[in-house]
Protein backbone atom coordinates (compact mmCIF):
# COMPACT_ATOMS: atom_id res chain seq x y z
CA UNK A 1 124.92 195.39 156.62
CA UNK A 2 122.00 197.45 156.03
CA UNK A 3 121.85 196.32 152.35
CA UNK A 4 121.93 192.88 153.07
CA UNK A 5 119.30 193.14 155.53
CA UNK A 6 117.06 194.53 152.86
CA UNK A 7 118.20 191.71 150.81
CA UNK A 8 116.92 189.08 152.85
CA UNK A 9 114.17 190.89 152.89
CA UNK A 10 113.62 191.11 149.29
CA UNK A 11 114.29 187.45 149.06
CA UNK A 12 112.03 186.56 151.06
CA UNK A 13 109.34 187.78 149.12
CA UNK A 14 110.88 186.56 145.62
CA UNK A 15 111.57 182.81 146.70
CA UNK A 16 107.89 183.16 147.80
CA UNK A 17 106.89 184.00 144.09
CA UNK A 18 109.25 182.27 141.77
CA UNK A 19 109.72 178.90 144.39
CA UNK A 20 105.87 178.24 144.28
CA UNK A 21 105.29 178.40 140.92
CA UNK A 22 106.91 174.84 139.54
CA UNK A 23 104.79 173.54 142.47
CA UNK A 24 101.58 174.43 141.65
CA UNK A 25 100.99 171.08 139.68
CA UNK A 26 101.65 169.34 143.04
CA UNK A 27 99.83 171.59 145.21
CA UNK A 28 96.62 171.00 143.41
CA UNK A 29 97.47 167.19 143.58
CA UNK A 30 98.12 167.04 146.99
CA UNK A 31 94.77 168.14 147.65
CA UNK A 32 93.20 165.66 145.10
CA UNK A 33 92.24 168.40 142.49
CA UNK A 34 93.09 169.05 138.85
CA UNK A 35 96.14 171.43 138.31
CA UNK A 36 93.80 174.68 136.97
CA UNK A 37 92.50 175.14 140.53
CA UNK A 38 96.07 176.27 142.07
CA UNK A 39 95.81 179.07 139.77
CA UNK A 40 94.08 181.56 142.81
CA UNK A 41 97.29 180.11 144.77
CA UNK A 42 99.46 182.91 142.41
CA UNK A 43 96.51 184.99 142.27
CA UNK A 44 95.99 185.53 145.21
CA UNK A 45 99.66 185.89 146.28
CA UNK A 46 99.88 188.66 143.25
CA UNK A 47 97.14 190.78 144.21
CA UNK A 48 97.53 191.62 147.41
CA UNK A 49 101.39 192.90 146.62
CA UNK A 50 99.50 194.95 144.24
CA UNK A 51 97.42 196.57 147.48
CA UNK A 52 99.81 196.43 149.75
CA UNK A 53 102.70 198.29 147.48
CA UNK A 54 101.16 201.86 147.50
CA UNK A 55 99.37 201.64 150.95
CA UNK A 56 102.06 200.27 153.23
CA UNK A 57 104.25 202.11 151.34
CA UNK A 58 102.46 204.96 152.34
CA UNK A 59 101.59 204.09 156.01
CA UNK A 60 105.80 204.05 156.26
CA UNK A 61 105.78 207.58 156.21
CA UNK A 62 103.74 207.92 159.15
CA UNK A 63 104.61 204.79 160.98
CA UNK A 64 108.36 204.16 159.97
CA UNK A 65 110.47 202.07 157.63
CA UNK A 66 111.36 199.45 160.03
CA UNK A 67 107.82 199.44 161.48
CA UNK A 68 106.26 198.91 158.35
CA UNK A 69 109.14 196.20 157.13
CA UNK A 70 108.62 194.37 160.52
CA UNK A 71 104.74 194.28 159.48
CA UNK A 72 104.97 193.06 156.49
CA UNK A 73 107.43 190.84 157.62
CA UNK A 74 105.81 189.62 160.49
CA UNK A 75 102.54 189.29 157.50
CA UNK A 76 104.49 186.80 155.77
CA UNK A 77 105.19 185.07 158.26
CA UNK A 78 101.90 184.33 159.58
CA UNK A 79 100.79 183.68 156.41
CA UNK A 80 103.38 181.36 155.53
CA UNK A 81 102.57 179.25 158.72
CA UNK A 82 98.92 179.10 157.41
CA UNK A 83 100.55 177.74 154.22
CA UNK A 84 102.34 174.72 155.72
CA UNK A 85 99.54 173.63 157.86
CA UNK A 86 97.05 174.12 155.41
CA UNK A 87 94.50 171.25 155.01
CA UNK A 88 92.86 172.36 152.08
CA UNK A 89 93.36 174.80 149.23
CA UNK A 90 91.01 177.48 150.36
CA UNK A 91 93.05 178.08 153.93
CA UNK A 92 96.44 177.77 151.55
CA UNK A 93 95.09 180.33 149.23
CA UNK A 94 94.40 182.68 152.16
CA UNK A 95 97.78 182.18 153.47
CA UNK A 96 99.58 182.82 150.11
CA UNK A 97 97.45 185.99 149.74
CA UNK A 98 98.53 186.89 153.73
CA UNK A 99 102.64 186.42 152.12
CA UNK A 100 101.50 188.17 149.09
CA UNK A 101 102.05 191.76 151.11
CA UNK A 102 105.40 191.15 151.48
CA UNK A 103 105.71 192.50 148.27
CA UNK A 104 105.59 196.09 149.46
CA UNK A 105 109.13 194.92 151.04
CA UNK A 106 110.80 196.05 147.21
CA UNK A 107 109.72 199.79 147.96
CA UNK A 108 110.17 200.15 151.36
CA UNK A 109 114.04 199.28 150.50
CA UNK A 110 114.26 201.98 147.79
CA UNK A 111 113.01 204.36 150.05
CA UNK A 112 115.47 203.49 152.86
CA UNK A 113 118.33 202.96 150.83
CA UNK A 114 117.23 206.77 149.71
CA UNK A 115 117.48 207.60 153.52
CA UNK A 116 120.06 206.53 154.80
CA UNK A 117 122.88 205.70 152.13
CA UNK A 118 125.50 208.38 150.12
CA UNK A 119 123.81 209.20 146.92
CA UNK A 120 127.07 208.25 145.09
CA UNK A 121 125.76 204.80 146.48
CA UNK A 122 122.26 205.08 145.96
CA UNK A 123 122.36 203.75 142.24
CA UNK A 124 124.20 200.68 142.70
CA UNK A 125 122.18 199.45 146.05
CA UNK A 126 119.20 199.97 143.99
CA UNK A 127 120.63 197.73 141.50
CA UNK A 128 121.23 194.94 144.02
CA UNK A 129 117.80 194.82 144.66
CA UNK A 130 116.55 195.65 141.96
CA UNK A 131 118.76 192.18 140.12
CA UNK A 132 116.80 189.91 142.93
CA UNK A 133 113.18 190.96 140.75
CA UNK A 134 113.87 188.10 138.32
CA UNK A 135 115.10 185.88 141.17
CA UNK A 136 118.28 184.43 141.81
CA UNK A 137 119.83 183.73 138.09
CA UNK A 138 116.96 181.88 137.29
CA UNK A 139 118.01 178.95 139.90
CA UNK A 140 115.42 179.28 142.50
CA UNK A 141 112.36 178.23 140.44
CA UNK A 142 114.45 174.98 139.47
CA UNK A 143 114.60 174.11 143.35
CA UNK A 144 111.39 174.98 143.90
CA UNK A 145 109.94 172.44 141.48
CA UNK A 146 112.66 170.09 142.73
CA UNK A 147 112.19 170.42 146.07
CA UNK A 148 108.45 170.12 145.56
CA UNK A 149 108.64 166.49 144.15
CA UNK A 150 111.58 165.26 146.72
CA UNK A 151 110.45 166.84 149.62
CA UNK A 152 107.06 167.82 149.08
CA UNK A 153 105.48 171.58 148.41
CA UNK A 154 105.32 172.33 152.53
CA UNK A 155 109.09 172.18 152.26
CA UNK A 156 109.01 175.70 150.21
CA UNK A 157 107.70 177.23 152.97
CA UNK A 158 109.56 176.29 155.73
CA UNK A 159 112.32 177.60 153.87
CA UNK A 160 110.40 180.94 152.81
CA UNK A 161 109.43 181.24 156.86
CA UNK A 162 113.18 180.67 157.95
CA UNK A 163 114.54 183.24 155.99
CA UNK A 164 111.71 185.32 156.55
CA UNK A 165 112.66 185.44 160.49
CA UNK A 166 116.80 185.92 159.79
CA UNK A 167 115.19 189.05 157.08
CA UNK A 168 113.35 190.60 160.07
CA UNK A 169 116.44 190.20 162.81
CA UNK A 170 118.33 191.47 160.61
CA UNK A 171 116.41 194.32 159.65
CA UNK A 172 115.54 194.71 163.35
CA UNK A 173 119.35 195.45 164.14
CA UNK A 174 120.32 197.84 161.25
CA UNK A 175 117.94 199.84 159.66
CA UNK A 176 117.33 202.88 161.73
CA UNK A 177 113.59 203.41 163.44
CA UNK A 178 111.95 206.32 163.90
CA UNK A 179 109.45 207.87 161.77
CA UNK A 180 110.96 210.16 158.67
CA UNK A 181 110.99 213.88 159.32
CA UNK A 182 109.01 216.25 157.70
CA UNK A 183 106.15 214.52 156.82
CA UNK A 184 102.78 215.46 158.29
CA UNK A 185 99.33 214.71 159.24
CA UNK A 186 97.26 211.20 158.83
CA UNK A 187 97.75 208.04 156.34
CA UNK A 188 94.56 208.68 154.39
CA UNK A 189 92.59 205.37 154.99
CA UNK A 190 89.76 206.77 152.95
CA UNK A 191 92.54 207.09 149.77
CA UNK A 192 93.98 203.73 150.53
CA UNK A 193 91.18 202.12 150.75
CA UNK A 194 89.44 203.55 147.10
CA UNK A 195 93.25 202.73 145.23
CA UNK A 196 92.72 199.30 146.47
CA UNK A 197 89.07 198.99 145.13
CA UNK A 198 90.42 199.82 141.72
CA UNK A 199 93.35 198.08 141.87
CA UNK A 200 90.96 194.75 142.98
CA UNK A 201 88.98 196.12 139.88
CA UNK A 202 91.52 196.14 137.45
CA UNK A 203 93.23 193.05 137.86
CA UNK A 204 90.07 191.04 137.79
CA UNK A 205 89.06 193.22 134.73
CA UNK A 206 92.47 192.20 132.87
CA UNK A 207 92.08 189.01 134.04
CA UNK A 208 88.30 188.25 132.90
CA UNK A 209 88.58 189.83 129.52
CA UNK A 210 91.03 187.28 128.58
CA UNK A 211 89.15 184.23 129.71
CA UNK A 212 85.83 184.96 128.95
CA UNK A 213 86.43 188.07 125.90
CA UNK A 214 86.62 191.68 126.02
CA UNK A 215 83.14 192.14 125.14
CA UNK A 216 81.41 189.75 127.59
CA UNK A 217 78.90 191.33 130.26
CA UNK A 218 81.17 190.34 133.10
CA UNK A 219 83.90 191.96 131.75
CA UNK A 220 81.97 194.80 130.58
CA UNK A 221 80.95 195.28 134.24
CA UNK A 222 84.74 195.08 135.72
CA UNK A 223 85.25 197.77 133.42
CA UNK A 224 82.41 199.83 134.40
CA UNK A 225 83.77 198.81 138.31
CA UNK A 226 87.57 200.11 137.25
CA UNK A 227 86.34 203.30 135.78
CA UNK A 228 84.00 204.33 138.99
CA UNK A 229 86.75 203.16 141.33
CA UNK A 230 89.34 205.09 139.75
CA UNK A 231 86.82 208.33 139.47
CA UNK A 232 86.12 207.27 143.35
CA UNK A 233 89.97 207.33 144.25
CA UNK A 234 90.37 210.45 142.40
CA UNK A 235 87.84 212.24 144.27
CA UNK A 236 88.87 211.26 147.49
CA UNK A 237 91.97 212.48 147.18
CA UNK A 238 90.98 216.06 145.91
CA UNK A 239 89.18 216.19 148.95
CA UNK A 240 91.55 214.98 151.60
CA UNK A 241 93.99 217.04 153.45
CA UNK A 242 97.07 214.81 153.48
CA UNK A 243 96.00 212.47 150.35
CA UNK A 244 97.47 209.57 149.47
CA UNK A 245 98.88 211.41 147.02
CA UNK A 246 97.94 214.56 145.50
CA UNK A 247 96.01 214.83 142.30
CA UNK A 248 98.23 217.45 141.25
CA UNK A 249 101.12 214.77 141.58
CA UNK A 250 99.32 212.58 139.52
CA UNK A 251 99.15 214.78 136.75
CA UNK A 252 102.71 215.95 136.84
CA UNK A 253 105.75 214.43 134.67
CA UNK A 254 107.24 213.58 137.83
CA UNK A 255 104.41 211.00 138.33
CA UNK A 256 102.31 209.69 135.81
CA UNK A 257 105.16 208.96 133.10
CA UNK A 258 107.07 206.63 135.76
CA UNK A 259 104.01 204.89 136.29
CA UNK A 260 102.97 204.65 132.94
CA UNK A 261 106.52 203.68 131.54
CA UNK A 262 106.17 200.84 133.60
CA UNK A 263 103.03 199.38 132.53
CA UNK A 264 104.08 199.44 129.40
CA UNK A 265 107.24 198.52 129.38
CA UNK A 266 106.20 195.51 131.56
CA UNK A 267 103.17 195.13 129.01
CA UNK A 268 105.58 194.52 126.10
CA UNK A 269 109.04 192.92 127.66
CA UNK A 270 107.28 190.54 130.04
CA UNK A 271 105.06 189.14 127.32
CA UNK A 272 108.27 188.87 125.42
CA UNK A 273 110.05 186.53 128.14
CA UNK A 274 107.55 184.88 130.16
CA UNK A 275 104.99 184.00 127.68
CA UNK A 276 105.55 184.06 123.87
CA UNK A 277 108.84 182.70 124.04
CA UNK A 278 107.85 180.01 126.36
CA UNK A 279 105.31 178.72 123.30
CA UNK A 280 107.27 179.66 120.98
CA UNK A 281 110.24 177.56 121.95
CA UNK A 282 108.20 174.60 123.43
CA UNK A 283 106.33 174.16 120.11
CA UNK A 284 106.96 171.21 118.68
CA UNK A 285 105.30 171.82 115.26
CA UNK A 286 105.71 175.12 114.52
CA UNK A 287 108.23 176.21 117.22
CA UNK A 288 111.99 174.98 118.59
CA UNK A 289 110.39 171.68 120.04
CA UNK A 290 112.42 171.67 123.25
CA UNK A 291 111.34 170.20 126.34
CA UNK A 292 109.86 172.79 129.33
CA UNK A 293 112.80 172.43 131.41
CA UNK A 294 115.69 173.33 128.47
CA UNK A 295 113.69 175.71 127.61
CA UNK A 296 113.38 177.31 130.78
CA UNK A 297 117.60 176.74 130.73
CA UNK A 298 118.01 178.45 127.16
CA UNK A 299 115.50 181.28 127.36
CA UNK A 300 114.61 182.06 130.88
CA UNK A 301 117.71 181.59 132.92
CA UNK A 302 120.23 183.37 130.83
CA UNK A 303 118.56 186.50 130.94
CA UNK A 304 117.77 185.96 134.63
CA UNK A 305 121.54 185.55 135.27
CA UNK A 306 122.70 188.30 133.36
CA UNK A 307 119.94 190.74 135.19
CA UNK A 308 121.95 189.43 138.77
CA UNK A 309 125.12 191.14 137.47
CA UNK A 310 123.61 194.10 134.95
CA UNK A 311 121.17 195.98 137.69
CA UNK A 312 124.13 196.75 139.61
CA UNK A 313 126.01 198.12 136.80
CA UNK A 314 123.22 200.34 135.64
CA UNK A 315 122.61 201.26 138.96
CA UNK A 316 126.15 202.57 139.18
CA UNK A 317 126.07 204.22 135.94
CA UNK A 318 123.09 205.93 136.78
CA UNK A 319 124.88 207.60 139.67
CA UNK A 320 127.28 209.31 137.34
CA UNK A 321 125.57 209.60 133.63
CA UNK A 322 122.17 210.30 135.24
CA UNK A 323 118.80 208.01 135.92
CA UNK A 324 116.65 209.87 132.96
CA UNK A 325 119.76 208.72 130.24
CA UNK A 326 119.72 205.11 131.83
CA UNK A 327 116.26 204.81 131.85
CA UNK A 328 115.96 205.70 128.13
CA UNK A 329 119.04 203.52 127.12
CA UNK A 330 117.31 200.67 128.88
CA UNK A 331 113.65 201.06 127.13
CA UNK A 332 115.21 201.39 123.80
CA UNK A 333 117.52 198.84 123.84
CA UNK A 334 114.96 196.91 124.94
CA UNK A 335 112.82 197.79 122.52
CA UNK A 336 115.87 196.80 120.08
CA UNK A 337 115.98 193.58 121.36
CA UNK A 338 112.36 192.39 120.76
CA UNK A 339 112.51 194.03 117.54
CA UNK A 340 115.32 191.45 117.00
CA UNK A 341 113.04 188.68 118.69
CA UNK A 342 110.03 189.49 116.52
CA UNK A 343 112.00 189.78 113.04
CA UNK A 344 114.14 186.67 113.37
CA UNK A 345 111.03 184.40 115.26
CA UNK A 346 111.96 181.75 113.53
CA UNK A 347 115.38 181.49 114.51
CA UNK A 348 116.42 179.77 117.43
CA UNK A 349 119.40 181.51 118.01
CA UNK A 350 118.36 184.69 117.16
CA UNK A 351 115.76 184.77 120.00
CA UNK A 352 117.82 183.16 122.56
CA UNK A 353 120.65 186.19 121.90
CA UNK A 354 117.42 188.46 121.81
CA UNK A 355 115.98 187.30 125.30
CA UNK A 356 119.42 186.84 126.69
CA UNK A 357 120.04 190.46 125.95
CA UNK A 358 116.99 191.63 127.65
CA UNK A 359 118.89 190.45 130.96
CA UNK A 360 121.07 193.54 130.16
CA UNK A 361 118.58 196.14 129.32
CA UNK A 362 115.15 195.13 130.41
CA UNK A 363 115.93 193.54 134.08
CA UNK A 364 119.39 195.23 134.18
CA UNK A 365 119.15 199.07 133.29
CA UNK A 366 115.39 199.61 132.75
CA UNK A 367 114.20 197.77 136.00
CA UNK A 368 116.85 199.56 138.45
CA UNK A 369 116.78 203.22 136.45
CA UNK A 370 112.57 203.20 136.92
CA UNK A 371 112.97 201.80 140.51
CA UNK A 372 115.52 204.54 141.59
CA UNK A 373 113.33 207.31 139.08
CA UNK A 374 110.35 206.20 141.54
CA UNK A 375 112.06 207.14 144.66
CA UNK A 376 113.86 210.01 143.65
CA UNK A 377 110.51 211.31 142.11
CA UNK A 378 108.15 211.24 144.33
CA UNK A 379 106.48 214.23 145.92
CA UNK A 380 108.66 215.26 149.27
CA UNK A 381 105.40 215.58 151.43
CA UNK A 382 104.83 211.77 150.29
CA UNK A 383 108.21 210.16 149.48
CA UNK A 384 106.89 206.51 149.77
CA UNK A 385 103.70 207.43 147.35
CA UNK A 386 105.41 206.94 144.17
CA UNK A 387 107.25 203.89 144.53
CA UNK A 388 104.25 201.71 146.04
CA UNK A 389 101.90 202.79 143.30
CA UNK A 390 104.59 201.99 140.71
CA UNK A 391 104.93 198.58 142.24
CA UNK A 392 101.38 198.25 141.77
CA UNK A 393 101.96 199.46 138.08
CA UNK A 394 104.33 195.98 137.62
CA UNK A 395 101.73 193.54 137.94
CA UNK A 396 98.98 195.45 136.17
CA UNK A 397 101.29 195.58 133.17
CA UNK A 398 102.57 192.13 133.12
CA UNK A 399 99.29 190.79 133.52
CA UNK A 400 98.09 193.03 130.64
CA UNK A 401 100.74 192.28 128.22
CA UNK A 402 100.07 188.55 128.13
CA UNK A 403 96.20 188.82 127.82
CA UNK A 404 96.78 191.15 124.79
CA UNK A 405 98.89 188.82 123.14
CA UNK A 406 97.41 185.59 124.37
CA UNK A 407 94.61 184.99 121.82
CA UNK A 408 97.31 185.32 118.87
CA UNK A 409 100.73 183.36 120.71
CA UNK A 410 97.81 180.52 121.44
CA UNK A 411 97.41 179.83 117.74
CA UNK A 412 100.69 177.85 118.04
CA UNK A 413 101.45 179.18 114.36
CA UNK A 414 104.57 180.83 113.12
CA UNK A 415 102.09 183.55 111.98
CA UNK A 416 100.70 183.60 115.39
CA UNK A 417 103.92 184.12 116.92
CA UNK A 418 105.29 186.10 114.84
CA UNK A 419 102.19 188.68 115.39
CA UNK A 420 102.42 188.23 119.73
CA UNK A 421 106.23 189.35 119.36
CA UNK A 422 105.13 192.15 117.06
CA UNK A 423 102.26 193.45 119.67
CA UNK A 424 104.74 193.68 122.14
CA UNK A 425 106.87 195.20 119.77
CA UNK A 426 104.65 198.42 119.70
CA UNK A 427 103.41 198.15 123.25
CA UNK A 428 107.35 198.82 124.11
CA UNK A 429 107.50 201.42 121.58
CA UNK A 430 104.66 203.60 123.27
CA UNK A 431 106.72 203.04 126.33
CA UNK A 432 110.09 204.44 125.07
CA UNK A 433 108.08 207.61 123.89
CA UNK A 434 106.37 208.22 126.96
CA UNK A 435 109.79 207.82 128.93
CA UNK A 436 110.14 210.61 127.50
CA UNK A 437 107.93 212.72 129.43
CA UNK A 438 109.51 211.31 132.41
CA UNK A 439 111.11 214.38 134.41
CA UNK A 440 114.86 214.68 135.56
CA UNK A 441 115.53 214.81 139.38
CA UNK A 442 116.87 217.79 140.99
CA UNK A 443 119.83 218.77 140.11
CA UNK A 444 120.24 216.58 136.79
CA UNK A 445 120.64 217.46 133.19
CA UNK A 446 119.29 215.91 130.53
């Protein structure tokens, strides 16, 4: 019961992300303006998981698990309200960016599942939420786009705000309250409040260098922004009593090689995937020619699918070969596969068994072996730290990956291609050698 509390929970958030997207086009319509102005709609939505992650993630330690699911819950909901009696954009973009804190919902089920399940178990709940990241088997973005043109966009919602109320009476009734024991002092507002300054920073520098170049002034200033904010959050926390989390956490290989695997590896795969591929096989000149919605069913789904029914798996393997050895198995294999993608780019078939094996290793073994690493990692005086700022770290490196390889997949070239795939190639190679660095949890041996 417990775990499929959490998965409602989980699902709530994910329908919200992958249900919306096919929709945007008729969002934007709806409101009489072109389809580039729903863009802050995902945005929006996007950003403030990337905040909420590490500081409700936190704030659970001092106010509870349940508490702090029931928040974010209760968040969503209110935000998802706004969104279905929106009367223009604006108020819809503030509601989607109220639902977007339901993403801190992925690490405040880790950390539970830590808490209060067998650790024989722990692998293989991890994995079953860790399989609903991609959504479920690549389905729900189909009804989203279909519900959107029978039934209109509002329709999304109501959905996302029933199952939003069944997730929190559910998680109401089975998952324990009570704050966690051992833990001590204050949340450190002052700490929150600098990471989210730099993560506001960040994504709007990532973002802005690949619309208006890497070299422009406003760019140049976001960076100048993300440095001082990160030099801000770092001395913060040298100075507070209970930080956030400690500096001397950040600098351990407990900490920054989890977080740092996963930018990267996000970087690389997610390019891969969600971006190149979709070009690449869309192209009608120099690419596969097929039409957006086969090639959302030969590239996007498969993998999707095959995640639903891998994460488990690894999960459970992790339990009894160890979370370091999964981890690795998943980045290289990964790496294999777009390897495979960027040598045979060409080839239809080639990518498609390519992509479709990244279901296995990418959002099977390396998605649920980081997840679990983040939990099982973090510092014991902060036990939620590590898994919200590594949920942060997902959307800083998907969004990086696909504004490095943008300016070269947008050639629409073979060439062009062929170079994007290679990028990401190398981005997931630095990511295999810094997992690494990644250290074992007590009581495993590498």
């Amino acid at each position: 019961m417990l775990i499929s509390a959490l998965l409602l929970g989980v699902l709530s958030f994910q329908l919200n992300a992958s249900m919306v997207t096919p929709a945007l086009p008729h969002i934007a319509a709806s409101f009489g303006l072109g389809a580039d102005s729903a863009a802050p709609v995902q945005s929006m939505f996007f950003l403030a998981g990337a905040i909420a992650g590490p500081v409700i993630g936190r704030w659970s330690d001092f106010i509870g698990r349940r508490t702090a699911l029931l928040l974010v819950l209760g968040i969503m909901a209110v935000g998802t309200i706004l969104c279905i009696a929106a009367p223009t954009l604006p108020v819809l973009i503030a509601g989607r960016f109220l639902q977007g804190v339901s993403s801190a919902v992925f690490a405040l089920a880790y950390i539970v599942l830590s808490e209060n399940l067998q650790p024989s178990v722990f692998g293989t709940s991890v994995g079953i939420i860790a399989a609903i990241n991609g959504g479920i088997g690549g389905v729900d973005g189909y009804f989203g786009g279909l519900m959107s043109e029978t039934l209109g966009f509002r329709s999304i919602f109501v959905v996302v705000l029933v199952l939003t109320i069944i997730a929190a009476g559910c998680i109401l009734k089975t998952v324990p309250k009570g704050k966690p024991q051992g833990i001590r002092g204050a949340m450190d507002w002052w700490g929150a409040g600098s990471l989210s300054v730099f993560l506001v920073f960040i994504t709007y520098f990532v973002s802005d260098g690949s619309a208006a170049g890497w070299a422009a002034p406003s760019t140049l200033a976001l960076l100048a922004g993300t440095v001082a904010s990160f030099v801000a959050f770092w001395m913060i926390e040298k100075r507070r009593r209970n930080p956030l989390i400690a500096v001397h956490h950040l600098r351990s290989r407990q900490v920054w090689p989890v977080i740092a695997t996963t930018v990267l590896t996000l970087a690389g795969i997610f390019a891969i995937i969600n971006f190149t591929v979709v070009l690449l096989s869309q192209d009608t000149h120099d690419g596969f020619g097929l039409s957006a919605s086969l090639s959302a069913l030969l590239f996007l789904t498969p993998a999707a699918l095959i995640g639903v029914f891998a994460a488990p798996l690894a999960g459970w393997l992790a339990d009894r070969r160890g979370w370091i050895k999964t981890l690795r198995a998943g980045t290289a294999l990964s790496l294999l596969s777009a390897i495979v993608a960027a040598t045979f780019s060409s080839n239809q078939i080639a990518v498609m068994v390519a992509v479709a094996s990244l279901g296995i290793f990418y959002n099977g073994f390396f998605l649920t072996a980081i997840n679990g690493l983040s939990v099982l990692l973090s510092p014991k005086e902060a036990p939620a730290a590590l898994p919200g700022i590594n949920g942060a770290g997902f959307g800083i490196g998907a969004s990086l990956g696909v504004v490095i390889v943008a300016p070269f997949a947008a050639q629409a070239t073979s060439v062009g291609y062929a170079t994007a795939l290679w990028i990401s190639v190398a981005i997931t190679a630095v990511a295999f050698i810094v997992s690494l660095f990644v250290a074992a949890p007590k009581g495993e041996t590498l």
